[in-house]
C-alpha atoms as a PDB file:
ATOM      1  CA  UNK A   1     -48.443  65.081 279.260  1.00  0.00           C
ATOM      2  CA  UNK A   2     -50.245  61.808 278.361  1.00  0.00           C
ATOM      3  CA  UNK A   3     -51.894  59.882 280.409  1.00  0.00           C
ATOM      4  CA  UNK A   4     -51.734  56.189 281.171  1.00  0.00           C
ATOM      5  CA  UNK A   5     -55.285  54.121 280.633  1.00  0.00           C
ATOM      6  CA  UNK A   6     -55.564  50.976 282.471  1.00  0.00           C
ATOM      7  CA  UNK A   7     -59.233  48.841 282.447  1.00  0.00           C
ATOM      8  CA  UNK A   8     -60.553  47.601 284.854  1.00  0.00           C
ATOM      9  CA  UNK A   9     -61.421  43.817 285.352  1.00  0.00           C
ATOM     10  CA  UNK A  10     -65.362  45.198 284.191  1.00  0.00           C
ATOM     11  CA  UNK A  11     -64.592  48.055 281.560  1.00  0.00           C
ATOM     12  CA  UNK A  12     -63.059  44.909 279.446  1.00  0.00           C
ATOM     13  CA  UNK A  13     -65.841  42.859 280.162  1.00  0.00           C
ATOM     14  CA  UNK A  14     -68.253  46.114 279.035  1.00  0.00           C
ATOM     15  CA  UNK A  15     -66.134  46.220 275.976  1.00  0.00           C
ATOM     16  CA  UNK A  16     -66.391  42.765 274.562  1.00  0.00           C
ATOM     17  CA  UNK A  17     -70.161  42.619 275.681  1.00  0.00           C
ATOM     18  CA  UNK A  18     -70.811  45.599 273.598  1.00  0.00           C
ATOM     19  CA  UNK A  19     -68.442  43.887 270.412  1.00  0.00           C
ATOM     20  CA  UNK A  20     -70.704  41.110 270.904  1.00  0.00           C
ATOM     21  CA  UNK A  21     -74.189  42.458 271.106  1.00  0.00           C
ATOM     22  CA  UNK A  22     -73.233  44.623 268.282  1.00  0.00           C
ATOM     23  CA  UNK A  23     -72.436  41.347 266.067  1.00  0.00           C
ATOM     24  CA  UNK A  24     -75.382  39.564 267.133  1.00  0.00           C
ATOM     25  CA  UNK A  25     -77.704  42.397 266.266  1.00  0.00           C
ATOM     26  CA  UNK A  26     -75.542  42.945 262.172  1.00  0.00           C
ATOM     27  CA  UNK A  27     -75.960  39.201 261.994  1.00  0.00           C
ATOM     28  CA  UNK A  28     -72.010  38.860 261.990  1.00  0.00           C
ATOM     29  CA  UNK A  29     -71.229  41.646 259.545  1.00  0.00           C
ATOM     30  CA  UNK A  30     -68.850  43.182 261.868  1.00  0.00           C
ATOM     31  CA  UNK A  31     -68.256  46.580 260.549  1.00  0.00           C
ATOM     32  CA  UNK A  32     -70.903  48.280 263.185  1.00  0.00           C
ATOM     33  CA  UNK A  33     -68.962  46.705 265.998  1.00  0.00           C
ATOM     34  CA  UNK A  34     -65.379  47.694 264.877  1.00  0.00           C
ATOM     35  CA  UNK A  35     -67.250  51.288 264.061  1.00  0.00           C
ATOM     36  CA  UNK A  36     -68.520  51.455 267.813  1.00  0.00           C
ATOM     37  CA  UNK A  37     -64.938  49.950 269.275  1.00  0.00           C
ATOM     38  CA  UNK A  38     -63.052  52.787 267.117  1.00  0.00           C
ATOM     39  CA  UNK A  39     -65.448  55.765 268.740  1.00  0.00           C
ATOM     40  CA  UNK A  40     -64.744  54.198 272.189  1.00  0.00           C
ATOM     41  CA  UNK A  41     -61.198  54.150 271.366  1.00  0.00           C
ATOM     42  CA  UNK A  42     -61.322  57.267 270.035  1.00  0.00           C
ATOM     43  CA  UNK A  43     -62.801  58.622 273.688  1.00  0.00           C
ATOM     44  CA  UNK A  44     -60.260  56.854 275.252  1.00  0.00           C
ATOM     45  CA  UNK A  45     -57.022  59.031 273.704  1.00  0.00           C
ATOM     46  CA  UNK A  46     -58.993  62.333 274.354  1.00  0.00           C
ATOM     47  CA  UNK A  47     -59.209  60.798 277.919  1.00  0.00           C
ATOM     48  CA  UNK A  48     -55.687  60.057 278.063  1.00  0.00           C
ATOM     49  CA  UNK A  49     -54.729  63.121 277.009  1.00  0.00           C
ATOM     50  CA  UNK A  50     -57.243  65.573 279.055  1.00  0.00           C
ATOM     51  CA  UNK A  51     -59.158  63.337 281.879  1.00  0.00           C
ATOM     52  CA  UNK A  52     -59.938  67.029 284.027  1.00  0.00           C
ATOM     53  CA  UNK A  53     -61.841  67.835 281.223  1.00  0.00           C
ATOM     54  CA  UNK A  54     -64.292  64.958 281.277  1.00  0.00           C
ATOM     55  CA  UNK A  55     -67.728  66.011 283.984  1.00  0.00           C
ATOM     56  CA  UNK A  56     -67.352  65.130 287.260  1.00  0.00           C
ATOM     57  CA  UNK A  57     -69.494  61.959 287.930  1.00  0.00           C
ATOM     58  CA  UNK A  58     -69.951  63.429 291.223  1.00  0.00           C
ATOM     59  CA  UNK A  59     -69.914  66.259 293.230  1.00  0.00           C
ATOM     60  CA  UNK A  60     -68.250  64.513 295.989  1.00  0.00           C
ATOM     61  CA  UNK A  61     -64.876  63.393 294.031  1.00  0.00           C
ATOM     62  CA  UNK A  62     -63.428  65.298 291.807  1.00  0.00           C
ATOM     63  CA  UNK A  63     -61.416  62.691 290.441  1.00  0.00           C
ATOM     64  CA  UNK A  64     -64.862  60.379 289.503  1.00  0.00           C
ATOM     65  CA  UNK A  65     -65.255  61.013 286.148  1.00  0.00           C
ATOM     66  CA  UNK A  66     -67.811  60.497 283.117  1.00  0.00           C
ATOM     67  CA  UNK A  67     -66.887  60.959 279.248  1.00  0.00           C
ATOM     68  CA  UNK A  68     -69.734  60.694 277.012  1.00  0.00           C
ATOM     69  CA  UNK A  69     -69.216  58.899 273.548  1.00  0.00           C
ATOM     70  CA  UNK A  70     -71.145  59.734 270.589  1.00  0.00           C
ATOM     71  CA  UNK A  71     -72.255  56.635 268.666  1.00  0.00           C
ATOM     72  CA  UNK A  72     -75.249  56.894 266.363  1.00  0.00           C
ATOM     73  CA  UNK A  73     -78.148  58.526 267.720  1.00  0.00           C
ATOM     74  CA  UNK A  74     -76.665  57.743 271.182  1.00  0.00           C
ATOM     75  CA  UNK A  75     -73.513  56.872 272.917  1.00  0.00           C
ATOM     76  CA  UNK A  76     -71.530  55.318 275.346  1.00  0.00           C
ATOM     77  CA  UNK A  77     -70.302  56.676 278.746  1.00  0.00           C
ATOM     78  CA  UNK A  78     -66.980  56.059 280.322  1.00  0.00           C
ATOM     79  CA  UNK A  79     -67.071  55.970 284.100  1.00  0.00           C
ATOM     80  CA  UNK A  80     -62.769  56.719 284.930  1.00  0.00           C
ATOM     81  CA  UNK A  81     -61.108  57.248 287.944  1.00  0.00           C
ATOM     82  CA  UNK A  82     -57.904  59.815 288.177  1.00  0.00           C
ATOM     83  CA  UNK A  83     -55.587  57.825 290.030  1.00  0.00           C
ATOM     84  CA  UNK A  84     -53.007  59.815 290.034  1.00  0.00           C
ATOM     85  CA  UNK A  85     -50.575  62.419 287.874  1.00  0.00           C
ATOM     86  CA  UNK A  86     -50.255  59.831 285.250  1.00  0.00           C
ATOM     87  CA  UNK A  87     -52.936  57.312 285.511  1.00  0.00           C
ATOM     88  CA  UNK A  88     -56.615  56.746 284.736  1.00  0.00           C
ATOM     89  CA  UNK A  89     -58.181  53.910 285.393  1.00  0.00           C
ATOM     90  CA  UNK A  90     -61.675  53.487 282.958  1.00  0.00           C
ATOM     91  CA  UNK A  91     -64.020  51.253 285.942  1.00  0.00           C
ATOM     92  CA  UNK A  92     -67.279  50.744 283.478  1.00  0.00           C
ATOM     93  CA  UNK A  93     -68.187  51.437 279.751  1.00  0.00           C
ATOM     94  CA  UNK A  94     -71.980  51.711 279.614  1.00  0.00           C
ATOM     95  CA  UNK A  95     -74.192  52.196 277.014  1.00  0.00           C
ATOM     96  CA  UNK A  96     -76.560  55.430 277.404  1.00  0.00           C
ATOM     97  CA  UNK A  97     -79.931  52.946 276.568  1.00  0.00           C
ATOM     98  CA  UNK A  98     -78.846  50.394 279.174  1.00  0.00           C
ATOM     99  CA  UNK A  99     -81.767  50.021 281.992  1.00  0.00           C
ATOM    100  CA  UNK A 100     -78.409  50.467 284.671  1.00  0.00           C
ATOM    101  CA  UNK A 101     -77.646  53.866 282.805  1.00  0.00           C
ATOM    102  CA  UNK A 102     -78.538  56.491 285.538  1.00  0.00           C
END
């Protein structure tokens, strides 16, 4: 069974912060970003596919999850949320360098 992903109102901002930081930083060449997009993307059908098999993000909810992303020499982490037997909802994309990274 597959999964439905839905974003949350911050994931998508998250997302097109990340596009944009990465185009500042290749001076427009816009490979790198569409490269880092892809890998998140990427996460996101394994998620939608298996979300139990992600770590727990807490011990307190089981349904709190975390997906690490491997990018480069680091990667992003998706913070979802099981919502129910066919939904996840992805609240925050973070990148694992980001001072708010815990």
């Amino acid at each position: 069974m597959r999964f439905g992903i839905r974003f949350t109102e911050e994931a998508q901002r998250d997302l097109k912060r990340f596009y944009d930081w990465m185009l500042q930083r290749a001076q427009g060449d816009y490979t790198a970003a569409e490269r880092a997009l892809q890998a998140i993307h990427d996460g996101i059908t394994v998620l939608a596919l298996a979300p139990l098999g992600c770590r727990k993000a807490t011990v307190h909810d089981q349904f709190l999850l975390e997906m690490v992303v491997g990018f480069g020499a680091s990667g992003y982490v998706l913070l979802s949320e099981v919502q129910d037997s066919r939904t996840v909802t992805v609240l925050a994309v973070r990148h694992q360098r980001e001072d708010d990274y815990h």
